[in-house]
Protein backbone atom coordinates (compact mmCIF):
# COMPACT_ATOMS: atom_id res chain seq x y z
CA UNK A 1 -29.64 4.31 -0.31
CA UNK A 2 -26.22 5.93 -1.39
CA UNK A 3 -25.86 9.56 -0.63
CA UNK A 4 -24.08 12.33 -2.51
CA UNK A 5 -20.71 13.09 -2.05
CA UNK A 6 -18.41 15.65 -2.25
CA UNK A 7 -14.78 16.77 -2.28
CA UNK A 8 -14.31 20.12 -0.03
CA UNK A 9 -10.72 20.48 -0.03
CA UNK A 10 -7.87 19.56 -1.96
CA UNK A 11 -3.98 20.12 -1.61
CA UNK A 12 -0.80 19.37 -3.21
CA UNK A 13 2.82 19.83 -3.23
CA UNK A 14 4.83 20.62 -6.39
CA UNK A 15 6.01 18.16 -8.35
CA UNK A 16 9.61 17.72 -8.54
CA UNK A 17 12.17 16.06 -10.39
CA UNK A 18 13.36 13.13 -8.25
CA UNK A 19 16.39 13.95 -5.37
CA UNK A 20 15.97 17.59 -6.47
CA UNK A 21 14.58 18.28 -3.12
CA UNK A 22 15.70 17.14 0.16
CA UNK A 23 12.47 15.66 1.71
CA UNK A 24 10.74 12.46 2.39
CA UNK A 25 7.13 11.16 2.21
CA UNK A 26 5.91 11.89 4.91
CA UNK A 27 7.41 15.53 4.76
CA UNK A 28 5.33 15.87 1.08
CA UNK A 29 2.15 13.69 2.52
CA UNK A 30 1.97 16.37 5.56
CA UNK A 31 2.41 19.53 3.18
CA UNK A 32 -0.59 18.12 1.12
CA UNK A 33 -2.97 16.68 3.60
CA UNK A 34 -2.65 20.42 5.63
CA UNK A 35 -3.55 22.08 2.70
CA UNK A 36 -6.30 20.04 1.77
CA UNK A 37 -7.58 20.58 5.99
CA UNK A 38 -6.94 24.37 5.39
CA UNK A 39 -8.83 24.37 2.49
CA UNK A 40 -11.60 22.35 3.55
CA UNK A 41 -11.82 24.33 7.14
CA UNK A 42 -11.87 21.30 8.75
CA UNK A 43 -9.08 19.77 11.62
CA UNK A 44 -7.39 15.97 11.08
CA UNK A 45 -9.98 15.19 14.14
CA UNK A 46 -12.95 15.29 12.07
CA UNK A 47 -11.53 12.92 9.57
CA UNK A 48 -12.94 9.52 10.49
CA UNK A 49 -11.13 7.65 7.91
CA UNK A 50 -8.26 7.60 5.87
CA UNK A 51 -6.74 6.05 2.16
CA UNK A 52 -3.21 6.77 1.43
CA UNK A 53 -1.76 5.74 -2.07
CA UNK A 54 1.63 4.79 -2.68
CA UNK A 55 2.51 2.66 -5.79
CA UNK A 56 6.12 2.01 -4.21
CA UNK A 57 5.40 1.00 -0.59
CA UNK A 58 5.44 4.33 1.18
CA UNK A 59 2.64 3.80 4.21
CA UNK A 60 -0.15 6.51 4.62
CA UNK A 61 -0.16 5.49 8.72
CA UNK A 62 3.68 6.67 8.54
CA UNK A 63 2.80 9.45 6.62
CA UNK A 64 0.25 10.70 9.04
CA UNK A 65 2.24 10.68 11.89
CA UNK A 66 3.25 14.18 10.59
CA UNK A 67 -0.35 15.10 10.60
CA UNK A 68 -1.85 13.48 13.64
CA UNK A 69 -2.41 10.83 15.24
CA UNK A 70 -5.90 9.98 16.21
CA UNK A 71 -6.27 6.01 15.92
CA UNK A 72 -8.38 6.20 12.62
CA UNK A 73 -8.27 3.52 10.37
CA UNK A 74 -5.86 4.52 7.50
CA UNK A 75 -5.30 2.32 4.86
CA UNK A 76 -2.65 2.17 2.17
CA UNK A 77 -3.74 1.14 -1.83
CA UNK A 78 -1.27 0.34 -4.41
CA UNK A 79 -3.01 0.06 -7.76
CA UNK A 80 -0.12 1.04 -10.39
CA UNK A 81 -0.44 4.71 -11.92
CA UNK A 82 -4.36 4.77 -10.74
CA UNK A 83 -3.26 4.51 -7.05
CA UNK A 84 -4.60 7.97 -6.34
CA UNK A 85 -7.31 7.60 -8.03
CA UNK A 86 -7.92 4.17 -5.98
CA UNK A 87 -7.83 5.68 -2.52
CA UNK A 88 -10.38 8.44 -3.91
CA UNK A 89 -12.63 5.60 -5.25
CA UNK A 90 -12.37 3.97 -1.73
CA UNK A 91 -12.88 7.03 0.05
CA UNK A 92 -16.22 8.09 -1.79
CA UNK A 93 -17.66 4.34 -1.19
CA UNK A 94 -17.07 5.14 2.46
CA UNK A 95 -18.77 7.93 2.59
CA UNK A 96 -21.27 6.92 0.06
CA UNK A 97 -22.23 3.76 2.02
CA UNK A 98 -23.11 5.74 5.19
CA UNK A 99 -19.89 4.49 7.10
CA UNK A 100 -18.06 7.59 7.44
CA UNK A 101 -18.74 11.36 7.02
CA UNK A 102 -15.67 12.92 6.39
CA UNK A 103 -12.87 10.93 5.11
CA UNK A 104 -8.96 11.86 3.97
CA UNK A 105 -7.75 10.28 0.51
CA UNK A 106 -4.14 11.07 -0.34
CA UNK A 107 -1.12 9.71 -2.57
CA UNK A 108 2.74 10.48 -2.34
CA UNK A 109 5.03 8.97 -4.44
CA UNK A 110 9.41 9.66 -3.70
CA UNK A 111 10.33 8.13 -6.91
CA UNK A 112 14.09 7.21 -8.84
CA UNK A 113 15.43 8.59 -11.79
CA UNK A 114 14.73 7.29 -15.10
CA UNK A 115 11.73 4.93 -17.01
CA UNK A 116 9.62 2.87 -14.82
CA UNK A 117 10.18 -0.77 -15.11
CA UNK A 118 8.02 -3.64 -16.17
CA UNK A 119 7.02 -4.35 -12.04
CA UNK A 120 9.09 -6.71 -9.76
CA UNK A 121 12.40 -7.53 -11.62
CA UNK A 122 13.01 -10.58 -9.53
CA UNK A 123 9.41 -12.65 -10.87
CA UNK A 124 8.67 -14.17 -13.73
CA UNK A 125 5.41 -12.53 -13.15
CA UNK A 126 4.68 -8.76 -13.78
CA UNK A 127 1.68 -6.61 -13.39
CA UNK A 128 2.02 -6.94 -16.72
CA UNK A 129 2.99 -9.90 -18.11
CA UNK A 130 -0.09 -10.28 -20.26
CA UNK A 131 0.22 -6.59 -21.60
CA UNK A 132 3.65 -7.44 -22.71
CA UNK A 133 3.05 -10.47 -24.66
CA UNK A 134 0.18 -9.42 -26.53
CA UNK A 135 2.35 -6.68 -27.90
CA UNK A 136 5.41 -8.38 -28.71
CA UNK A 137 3.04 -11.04 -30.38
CA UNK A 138 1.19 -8.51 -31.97
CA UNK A 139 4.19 -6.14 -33.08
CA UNK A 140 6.41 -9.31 -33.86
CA UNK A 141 8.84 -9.18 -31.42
CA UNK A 142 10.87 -7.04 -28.63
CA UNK A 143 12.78 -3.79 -29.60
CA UNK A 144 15.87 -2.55 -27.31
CA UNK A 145 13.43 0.12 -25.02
CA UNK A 146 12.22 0.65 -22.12
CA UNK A 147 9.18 -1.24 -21.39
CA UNK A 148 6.15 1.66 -20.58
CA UNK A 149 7.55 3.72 -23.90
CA UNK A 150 7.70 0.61 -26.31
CA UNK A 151 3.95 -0.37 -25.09
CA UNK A 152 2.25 3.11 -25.05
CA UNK A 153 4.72 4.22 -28.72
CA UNK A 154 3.26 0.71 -30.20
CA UNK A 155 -0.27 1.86 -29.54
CA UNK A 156 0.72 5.23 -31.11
CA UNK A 157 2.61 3.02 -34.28
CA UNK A 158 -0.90 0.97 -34.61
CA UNK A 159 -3.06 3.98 -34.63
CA UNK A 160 -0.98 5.41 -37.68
CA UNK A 161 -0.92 2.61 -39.18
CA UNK A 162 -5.00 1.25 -39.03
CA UNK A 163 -6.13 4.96 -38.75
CA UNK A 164 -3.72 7.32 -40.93
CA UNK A 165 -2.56 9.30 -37.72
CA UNK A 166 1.22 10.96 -38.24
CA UNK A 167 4.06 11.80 -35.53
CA UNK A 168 2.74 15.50 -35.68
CA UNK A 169 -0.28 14.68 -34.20
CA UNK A 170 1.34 13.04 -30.84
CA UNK A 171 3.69 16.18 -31.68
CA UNK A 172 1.42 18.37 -30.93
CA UNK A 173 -0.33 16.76 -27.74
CA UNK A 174 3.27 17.31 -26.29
CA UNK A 175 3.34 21.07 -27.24
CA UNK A 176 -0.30 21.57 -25.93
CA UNK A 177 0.35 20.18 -22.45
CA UNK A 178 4.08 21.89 -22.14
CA UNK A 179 2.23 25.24 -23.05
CA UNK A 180 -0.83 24.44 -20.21
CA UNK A 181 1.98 23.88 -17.72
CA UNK A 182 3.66 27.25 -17.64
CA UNK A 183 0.87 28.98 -15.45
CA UNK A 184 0.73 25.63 -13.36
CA UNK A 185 3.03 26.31 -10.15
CA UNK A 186 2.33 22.77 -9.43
CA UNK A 187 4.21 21.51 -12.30
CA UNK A 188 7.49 19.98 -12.50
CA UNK A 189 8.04 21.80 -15.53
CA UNK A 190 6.70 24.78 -16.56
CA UNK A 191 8.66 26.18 -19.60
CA UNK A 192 6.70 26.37 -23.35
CA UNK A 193 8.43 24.76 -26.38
CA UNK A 194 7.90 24.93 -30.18
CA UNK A 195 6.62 22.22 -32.07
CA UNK A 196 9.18 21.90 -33.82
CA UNK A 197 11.57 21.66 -30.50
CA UNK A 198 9.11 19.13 -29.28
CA UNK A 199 9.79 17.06 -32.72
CA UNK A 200 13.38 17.43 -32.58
CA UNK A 201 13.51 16.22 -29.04
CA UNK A 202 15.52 12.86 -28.08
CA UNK A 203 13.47 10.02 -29.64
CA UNK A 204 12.60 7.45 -26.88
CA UNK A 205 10.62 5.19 -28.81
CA UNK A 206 9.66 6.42 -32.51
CA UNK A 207 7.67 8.64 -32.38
CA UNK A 208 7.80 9.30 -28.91
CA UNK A 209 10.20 11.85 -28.08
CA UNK A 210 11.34 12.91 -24.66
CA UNK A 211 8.70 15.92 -24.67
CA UNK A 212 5.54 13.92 -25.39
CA UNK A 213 6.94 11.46 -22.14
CA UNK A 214 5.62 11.74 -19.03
CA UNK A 215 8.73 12.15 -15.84
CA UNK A 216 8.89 10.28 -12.80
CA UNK A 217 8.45 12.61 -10.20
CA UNK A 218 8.32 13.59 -6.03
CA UNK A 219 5.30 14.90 -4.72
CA UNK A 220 1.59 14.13 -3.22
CA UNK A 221 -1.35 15.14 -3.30
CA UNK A 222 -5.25 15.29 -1.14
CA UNK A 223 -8.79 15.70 -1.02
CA UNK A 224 -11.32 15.89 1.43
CA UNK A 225 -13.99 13.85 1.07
CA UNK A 226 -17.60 14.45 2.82
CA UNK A 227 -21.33 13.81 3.08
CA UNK A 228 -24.13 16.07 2.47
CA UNK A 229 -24.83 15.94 5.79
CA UNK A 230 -21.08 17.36 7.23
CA UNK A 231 -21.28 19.46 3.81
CA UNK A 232 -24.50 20.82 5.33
CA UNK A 233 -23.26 20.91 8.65
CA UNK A 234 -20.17 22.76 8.24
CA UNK A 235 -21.71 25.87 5.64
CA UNK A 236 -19.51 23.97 2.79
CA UNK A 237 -21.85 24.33 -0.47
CA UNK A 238 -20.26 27.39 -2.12
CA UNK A 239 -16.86 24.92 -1.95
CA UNK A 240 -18.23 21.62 -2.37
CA UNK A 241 -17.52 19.67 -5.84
CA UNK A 242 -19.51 16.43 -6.15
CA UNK A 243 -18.34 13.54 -7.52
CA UNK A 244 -21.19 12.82 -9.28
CA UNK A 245 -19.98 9.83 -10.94
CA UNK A 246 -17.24 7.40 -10.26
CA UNK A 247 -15.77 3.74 -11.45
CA UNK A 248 -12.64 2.11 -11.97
CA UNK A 249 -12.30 -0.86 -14.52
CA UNK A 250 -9.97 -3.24 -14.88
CA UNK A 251 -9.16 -5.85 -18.08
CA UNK A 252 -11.07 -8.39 -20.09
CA UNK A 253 -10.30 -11.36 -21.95
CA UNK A 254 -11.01 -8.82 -25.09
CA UNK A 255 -7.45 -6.93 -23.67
CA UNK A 256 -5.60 -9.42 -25.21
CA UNK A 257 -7.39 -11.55 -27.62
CA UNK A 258 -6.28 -9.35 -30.51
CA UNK A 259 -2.89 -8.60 -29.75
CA UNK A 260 -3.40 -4.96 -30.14
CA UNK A 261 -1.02 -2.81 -28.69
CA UNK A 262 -3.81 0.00 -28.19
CA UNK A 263 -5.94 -2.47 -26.40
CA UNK A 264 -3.34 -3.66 -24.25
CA UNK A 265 -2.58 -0.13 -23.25
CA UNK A 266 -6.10 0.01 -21.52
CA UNK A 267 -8.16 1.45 -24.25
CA UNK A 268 -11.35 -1.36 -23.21
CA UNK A 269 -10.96 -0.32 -19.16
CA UNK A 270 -11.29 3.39 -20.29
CA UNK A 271 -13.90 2.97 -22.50
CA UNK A 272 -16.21 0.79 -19.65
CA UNK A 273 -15.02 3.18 -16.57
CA UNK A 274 -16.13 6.36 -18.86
CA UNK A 275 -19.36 4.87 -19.71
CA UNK A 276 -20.39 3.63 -16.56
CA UNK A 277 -18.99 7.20 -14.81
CA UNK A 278 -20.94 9.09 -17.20
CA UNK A 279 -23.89 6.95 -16.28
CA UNK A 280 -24.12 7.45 -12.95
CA UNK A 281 -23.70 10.78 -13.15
CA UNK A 282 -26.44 11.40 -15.97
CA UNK A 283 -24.18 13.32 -18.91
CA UNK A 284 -22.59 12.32 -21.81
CA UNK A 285 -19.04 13.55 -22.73
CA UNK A 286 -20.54 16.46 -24.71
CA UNK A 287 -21.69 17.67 -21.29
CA UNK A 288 -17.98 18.10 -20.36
CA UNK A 289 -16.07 21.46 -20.27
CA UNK A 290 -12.39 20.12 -19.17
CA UNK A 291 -10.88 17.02 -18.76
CA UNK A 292 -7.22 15.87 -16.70
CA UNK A 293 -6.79 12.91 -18.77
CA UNK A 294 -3.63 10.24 -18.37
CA UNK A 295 -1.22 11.84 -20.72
CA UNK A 296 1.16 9.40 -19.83
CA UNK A 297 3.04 9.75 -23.49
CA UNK A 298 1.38 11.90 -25.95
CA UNK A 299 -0.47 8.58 -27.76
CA UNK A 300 -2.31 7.52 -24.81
CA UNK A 301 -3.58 10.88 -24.97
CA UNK A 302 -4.86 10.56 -28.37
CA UNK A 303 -5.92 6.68 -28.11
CA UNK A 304 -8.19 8.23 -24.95
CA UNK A 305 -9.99 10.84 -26.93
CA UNK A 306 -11.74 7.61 -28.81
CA UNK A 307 -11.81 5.81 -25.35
CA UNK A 308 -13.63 8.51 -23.76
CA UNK A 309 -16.18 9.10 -26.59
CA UNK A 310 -14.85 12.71 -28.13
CA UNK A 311 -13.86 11.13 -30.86
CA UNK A 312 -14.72 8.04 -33.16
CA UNK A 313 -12.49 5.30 -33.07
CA UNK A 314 -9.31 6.25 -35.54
CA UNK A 315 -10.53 9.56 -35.70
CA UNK A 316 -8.69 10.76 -32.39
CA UNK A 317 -6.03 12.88 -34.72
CA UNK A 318 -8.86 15.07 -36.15
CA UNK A 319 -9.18 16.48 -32.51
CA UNK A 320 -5.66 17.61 -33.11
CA UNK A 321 -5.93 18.74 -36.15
CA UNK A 322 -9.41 21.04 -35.06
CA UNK A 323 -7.40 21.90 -32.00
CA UNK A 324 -10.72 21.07 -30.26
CA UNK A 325 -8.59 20.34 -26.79
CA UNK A 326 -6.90 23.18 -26.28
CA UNK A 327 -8.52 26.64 -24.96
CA UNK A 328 -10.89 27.68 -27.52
CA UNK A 329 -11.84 24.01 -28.57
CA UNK A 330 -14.40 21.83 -27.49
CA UNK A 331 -13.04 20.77 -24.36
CA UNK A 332 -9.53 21.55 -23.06
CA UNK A 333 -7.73 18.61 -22.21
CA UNK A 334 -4.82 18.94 -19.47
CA UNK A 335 -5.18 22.46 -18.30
CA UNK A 336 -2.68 21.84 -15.73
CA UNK A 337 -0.05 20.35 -18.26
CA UNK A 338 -1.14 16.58 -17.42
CA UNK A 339 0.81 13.82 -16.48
CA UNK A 340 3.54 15.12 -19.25
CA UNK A 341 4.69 18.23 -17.86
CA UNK A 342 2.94 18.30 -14.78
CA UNK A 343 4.84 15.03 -13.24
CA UNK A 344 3.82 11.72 -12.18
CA UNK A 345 4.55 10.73 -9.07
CA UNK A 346 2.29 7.59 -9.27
CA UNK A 347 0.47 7.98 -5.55
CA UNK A 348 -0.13 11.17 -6.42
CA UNK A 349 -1.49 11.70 -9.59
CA UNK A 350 -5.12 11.07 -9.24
CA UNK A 351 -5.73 13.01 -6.54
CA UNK A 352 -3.52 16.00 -8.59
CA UNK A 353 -6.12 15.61 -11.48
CA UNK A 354 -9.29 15.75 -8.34
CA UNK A 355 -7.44 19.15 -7.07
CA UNK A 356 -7.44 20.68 -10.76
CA UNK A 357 -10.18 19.85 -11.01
CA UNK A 358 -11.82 21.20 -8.02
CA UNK A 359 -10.18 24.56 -8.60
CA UNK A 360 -11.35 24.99 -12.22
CA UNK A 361 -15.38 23.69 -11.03
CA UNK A 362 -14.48 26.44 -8.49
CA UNK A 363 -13.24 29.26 -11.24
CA UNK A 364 -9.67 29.20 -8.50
CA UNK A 365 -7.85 28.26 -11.26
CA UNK A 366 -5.95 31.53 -11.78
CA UNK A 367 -4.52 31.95 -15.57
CA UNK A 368 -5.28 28.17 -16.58
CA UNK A 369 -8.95 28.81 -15.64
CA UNK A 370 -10.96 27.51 -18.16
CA UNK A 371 -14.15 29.82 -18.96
CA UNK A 372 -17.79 28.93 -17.88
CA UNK A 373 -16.81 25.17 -16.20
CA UNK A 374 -19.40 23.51 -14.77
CA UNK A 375 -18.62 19.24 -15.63
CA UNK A 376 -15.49 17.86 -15.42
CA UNK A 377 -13.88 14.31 -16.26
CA UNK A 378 -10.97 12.58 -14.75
CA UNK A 379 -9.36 9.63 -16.54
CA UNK A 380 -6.65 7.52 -14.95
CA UNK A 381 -5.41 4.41 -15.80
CA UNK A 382 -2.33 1.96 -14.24
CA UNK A 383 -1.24 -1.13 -16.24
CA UNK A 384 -1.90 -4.49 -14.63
CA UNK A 385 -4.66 -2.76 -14.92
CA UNK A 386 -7.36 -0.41 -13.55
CA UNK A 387 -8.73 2.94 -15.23
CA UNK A 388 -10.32 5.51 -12.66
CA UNK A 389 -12.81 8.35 -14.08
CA UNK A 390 -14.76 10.65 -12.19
CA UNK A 391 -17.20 13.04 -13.11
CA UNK A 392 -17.33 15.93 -11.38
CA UNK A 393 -19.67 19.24 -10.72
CA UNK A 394 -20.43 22.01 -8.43
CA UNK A 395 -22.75 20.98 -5.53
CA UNK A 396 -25.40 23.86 -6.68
C-alpha cells in the first residue's frame, strides 16, 4: 500500500539573468541541494536516492560531486519546462512505493540569452512539431516571432476572440506577478511597474508585451523528499508538507484535433493532471488558499484559471476583473512573482514553485506570506508535453 509523503526541506538559489553571474551548475546545484539538507536537518548520507532535472543536458551526478559523493543512484530527467516538476514526481513514487526513505529531487538550469527555440534546430522533428502545426493551421499561417510567444499570444488572441477577453486582462496578470516579486529575494526581478508601463512595454507578440513574458534564467532549486517513517524518525512533523496529491499528464489526440491554439498550449494536460491531483488528495480547487501556477506569458496564466477549475471556461478574465488572485481575492496566484518575474530556469522551476510553497504551508514566507494557508496547488506544464500539479498541505 502507498505511504504518505512529504517534503522536509527545500532550497534555492536566486534566479539570475543569464552570464550575469560567474558560476556553473554544479556551483548553483550545490548552493541549493545544501540548503534544502540544512533545512531539512538531514546530511547528503541519508539521502538514498537522487533526481536531478536539467532541460539542457546539465547531469545531476556532475552536479553532486559538489555535494558528495556516496554511490547513490542519481538520475537526470529532461521533460521540457516540467523538468523539475518531473524529478519531484519521480522522487515521491520512490518513496511512495516503499523503495527509498529519503530521497533528493533537484533542477538547475545555466541558460542563453534570449526566447527559447522550437527544440533541436538540426531535426525535422521538434518536441513540438504537432503543437506548431495545429496552430499555424488553426491561426492560418506563420507570423515573423519567436516560436513559445506566437503559440502561448495565439492562445491569448483565441480567448479574446471566442470569449470577449481584452489585452488589459493579460495586462494585468503581468502587473500582479511584477508586484508579488518585489518581496521575493529569489526573484530575478523584483521591481513593481504600473499597468500602464506594463501595456506600454515592447510588444513581443500582440498582446504580449515584454512584461507579461517569462525570462530565461540561471539558477536551481531542491526538496527533500521523505517517508512517514524517517519523518517520524527524525522529529520532522512541525516541518513536514505532504504532497498529498500528485500527477503529470501529457497530450491526447483531442490536443490537436481542433486546431486550437489554447489546446495546443496544454490546456487538456492541465485540466486531467488537476483533476486527478485533486483526487487523490480529496479537495476540490475551492479548498485551495495559493497557487504557483506556470505563468509562462501572462495568457497561459489566464487560459489555466479555466484549466484548473477557478473559473468556467471563457470566463478566466472575470478573475481579473474581481481581482480574485491577488491578496485579498479568492486565491492568490504567484505569490512569489511566478515564472514571469521570478525566472525560469527550466530545471529549476518546479521545484522553485515546491519551495514557495513549502514556506507559505509553513507561514516562512516573510512579507509574501499569504494569511491562514493550509492547501496549496502547483501547476507546471512543458510543451512536447507534460503538466505537473501537486497538491500540497501541512502534515498535521
Amino acid at each position: 500500500m502507498a505511504g504518505r509523503v512529504f517534503v522536509v526541506g527545500v532550497g534555492m538559489t536566486k534566479f539570475e539573468k543569464p552570464g550575469s553571474k560567474d558560476w556553473e551548475y554544479p556551483d548553483m546545484a550545490k548552493e541549493a541541494v545544501e540548503k534544502a539538507l540544512q533545512d531539512a536537518g538531514v546530511s547528503y548520507e541519508q539521502v538514498e536516492q537522487a533526481y536531478a532535472g536539467s532541460a539542457y543536458g546539465s547531469m545531476g551526478q556532475r552536479a553532486l560531486y559538489e555535494v558528495g559523493m556516496t554511490g547513490i543512484p542519481v538520475m537526470t530527467v529532461s521533460n521540457a519546462c516540467a523538468t523539475g516538476s518531473s524529478a519531484l514526481f519521480l522522487a515521491r513514487n520512490a518513496v511512495r512505493g516503499g523503495l527509498a526513505d529519503c530521497v533528493l529531487a533537484f533542477g538547475m538550469e545555466k541558460m542563453e540569452k534570449g526566447s527559447l527555440g522550437a527544440g533541436m534546430a538540426a531535426s525535422k522533428v521538434t518536441i513540438v512539431d504537432h503543437h506548431l502545426r495545429a496552430m499555424v493551421e488553426g491561426r492560418g499561417g506563420w507570423e515573423a516571432a519567436a516560436p513559445m510567444p506566437q503559440m502561448f499570444g495565439n492562445a491569448g488572441r483565441e480567448h479574446m476572440e471566442k470569449y470577449g477577453s481584452t489585452p488589459e486582462h493579460f495586462a494585468w496578470i503581468g502587473w500582479k506577478n511584477h508586484k508579488h516579486s518585489v518581496h521575493n529575494p529569489y526573484a530575478q526581478f523584483q521591481d513593481e511597474y504600473t499597468l500602464d508601463q506594463v501595456k506600454d512595454a515592447p510588444m513581443i507578440f500582440n498582446p504580449l508585451t515584454k512584461l507579461q513574458c517569462s525570462p530565461t534564467s540561471d539558477g536551481a532549486a531542491a526538496a527533500i523528499v521523505a517517508s512517514e517513517r524517517f519523518v517520524e524518525e527524525h522529529g520532522l512533523w512541525d516541518q513536514a508538507i505532504e504532497i498529498a496529491g500528485q500527477h503529470i499528464a501529457t497530450d491526447t489526440v483531442d490536443s490537436f484535433a481542433e486546431k486550437s491554439s489554447i489546446q495546443a498550449v496544454g490546456f487538456g494536460c492541465s485540466k486531467r493532471a488537476a483533476d486527478k491531483a485533486m483526487a487523490e488528495a480529496g479537495i476540490t480547487i475551492e479548498d485551495v488558499d495559493v497557487i504557483e501556477l506556470h505563468d509562462c506569458f501572462s495568457a497561459n496564466e489566464l487560459i489555466s484559471y479555466e484549466a484548473l477549475g477557478m473559473a468556467p471556461v471563457g470566463e478566466g478574465h472575470k478573475l481579473v476583473e474581481a481581482q480574485a488572485t491577488t491578496y485579498g481575492g479568492k486565491w492568490v496566484v504567484n505569490p512569489s512573482g511566478g515564472l514571469i518575474s521570478k525566472g525560469h530556469p527550466l530545471g529549476a522551476t518546479g521545484l522553485a514553485q515546491c519551495a514557495e510553497l513549502t514556506w507559505q504551508l509553513r507561514g516562512q514566507a516573510g512579507a509574501r506570506q499569504v494569511d491562514g494557508a493550509r492547501v496549496a496547488l502547483q501547476h507546471n506544464i512543458g510543451l512536447g508535453s507534460a503538466c505537473a500539479v501537486a497538491v500540497y498541505r501541512p502534515a498535521r
